[in-house]
C-alpha atoms as a PDB file:
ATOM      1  CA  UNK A   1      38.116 -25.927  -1.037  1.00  0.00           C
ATOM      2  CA  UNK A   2      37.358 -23.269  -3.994  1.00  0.00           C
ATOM      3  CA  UNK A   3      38.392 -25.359  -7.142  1.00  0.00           C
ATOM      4  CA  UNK A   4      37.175 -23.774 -11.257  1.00  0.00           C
ATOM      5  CA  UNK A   5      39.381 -24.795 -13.566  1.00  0.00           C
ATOM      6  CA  UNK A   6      42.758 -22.930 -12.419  1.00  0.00           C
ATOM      7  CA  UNK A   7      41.811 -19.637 -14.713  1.00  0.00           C
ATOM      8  CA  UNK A   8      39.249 -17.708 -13.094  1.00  0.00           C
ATOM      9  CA  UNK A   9      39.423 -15.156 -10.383  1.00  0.00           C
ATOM     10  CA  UNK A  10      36.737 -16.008  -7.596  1.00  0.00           C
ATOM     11  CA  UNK A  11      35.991 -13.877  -3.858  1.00  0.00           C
ATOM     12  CA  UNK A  12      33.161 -15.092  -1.001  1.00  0.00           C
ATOM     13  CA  UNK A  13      31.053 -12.339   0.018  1.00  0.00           C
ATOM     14  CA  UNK A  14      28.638 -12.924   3.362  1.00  0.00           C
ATOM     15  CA  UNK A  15      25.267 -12.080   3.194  1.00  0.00           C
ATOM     16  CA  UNK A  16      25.343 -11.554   6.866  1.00  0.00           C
ATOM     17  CA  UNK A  17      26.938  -9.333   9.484  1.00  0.00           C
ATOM     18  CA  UNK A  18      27.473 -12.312  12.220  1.00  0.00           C
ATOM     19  CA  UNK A  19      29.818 -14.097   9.298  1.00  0.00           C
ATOM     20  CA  UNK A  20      33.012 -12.152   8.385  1.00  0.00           C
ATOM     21  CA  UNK A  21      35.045 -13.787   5.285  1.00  0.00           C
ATOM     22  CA  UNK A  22      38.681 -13.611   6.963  1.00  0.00           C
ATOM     23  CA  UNK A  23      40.534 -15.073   3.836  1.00  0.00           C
ATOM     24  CA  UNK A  24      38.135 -15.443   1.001  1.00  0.00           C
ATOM     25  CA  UNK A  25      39.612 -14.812  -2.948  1.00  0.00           C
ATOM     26  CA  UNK A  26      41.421 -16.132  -4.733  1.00  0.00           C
ATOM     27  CA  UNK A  27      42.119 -17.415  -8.630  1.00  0.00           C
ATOM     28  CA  UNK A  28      41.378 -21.052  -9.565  1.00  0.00           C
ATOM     29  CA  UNK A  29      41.981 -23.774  -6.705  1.00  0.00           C
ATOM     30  CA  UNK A  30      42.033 -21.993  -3.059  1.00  0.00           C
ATOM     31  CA  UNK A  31      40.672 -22.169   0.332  1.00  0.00           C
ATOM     32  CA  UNK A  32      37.908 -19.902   2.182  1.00  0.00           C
ATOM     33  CA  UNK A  33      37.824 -19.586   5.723  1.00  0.00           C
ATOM     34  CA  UNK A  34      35.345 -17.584   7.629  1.00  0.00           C
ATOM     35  CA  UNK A  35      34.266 -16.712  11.637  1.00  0.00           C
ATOM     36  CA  UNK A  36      31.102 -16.804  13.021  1.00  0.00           C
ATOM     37  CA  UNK A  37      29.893 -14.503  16.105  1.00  0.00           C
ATOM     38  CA  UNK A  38      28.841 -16.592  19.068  1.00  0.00           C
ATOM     39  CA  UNK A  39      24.869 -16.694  19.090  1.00  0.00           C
ATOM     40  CA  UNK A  40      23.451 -14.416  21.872  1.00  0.00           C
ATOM     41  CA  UNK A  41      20.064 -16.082  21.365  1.00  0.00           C
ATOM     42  CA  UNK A  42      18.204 -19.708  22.437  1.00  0.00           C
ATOM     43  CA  UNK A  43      16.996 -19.740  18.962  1.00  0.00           C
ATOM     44  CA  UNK A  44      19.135 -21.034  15.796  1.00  0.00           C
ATOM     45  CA  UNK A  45      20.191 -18.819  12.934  1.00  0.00           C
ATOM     46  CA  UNK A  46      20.851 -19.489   9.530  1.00  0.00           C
ATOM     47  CA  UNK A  47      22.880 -17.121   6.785  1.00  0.00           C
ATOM     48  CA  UNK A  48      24.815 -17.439   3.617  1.00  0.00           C
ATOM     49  CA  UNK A  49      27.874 -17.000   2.316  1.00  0.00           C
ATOM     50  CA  UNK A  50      27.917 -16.863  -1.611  1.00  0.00           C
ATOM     51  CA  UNK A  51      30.916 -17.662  -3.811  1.00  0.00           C
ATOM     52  CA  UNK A  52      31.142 -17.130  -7.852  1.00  0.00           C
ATOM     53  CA  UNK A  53      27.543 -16.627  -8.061  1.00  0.00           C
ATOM     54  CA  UNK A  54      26.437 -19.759  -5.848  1.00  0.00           C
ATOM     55  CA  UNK A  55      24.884 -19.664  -1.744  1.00  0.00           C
ATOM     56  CA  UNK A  56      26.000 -21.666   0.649  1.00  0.00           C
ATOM     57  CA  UNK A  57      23.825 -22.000   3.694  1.00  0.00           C
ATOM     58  CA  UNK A  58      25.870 -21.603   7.841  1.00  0.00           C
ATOM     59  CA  UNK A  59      23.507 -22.995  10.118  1.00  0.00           C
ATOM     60  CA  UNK A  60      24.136 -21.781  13.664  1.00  0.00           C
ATOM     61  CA  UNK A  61      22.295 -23.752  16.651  1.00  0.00           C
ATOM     62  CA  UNK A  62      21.095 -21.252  19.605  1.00  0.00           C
ATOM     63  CA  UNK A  63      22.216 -20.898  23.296  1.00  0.00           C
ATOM     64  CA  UNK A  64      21.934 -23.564  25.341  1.00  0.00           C
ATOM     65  CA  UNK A  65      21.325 -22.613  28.933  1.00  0.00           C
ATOM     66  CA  UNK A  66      20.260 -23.781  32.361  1.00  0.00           C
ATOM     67  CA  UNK A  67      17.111 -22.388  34.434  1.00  0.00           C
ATOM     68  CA  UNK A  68      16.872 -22.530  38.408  1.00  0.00           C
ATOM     69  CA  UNK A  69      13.447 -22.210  40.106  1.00  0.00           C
ATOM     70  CA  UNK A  70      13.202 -21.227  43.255  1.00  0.00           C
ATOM     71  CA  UNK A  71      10.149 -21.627  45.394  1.00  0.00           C
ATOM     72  CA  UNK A  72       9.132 -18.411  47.444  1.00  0.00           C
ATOM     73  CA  UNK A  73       9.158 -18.275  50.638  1.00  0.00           C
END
């Protein structure tokens, strides 16, 4: 929830390309909603979103997989 007062004109910008901003301006009290890109890789990821001039950290944990060892023959 975006909230300043009722009189000023506000928009959410990401600072990444795996976060798009799919509703994200607005004037006074609104909402922002984003999507995040599933995240090919075993490590975590972090990016930003900023709104009015502040940053807002999206942490993103990595892949979680499962490894099978087989023995040669």
């Amino acid at each position: 929830m975006i909230s300043n007062g009722g009189t000023f004109d506000w928009v959410g910008i990401s600072n990444n390309s795996w976060i798009t901003i799919t509703s994200g301006s607005g004037r006074g009290t609104g909402q922002l909603v984003y999507q995040v890109v599933a995240n090919p890789s075993v490590q975590g990821r972090s990016g930003t979103i900023s709104i009015g001039g502040q940053t807002f950290t999206i942490t993103q944990a990595g892949l979680v997989g499962s490894l099978t060892l087989i023995p040669n023959s």
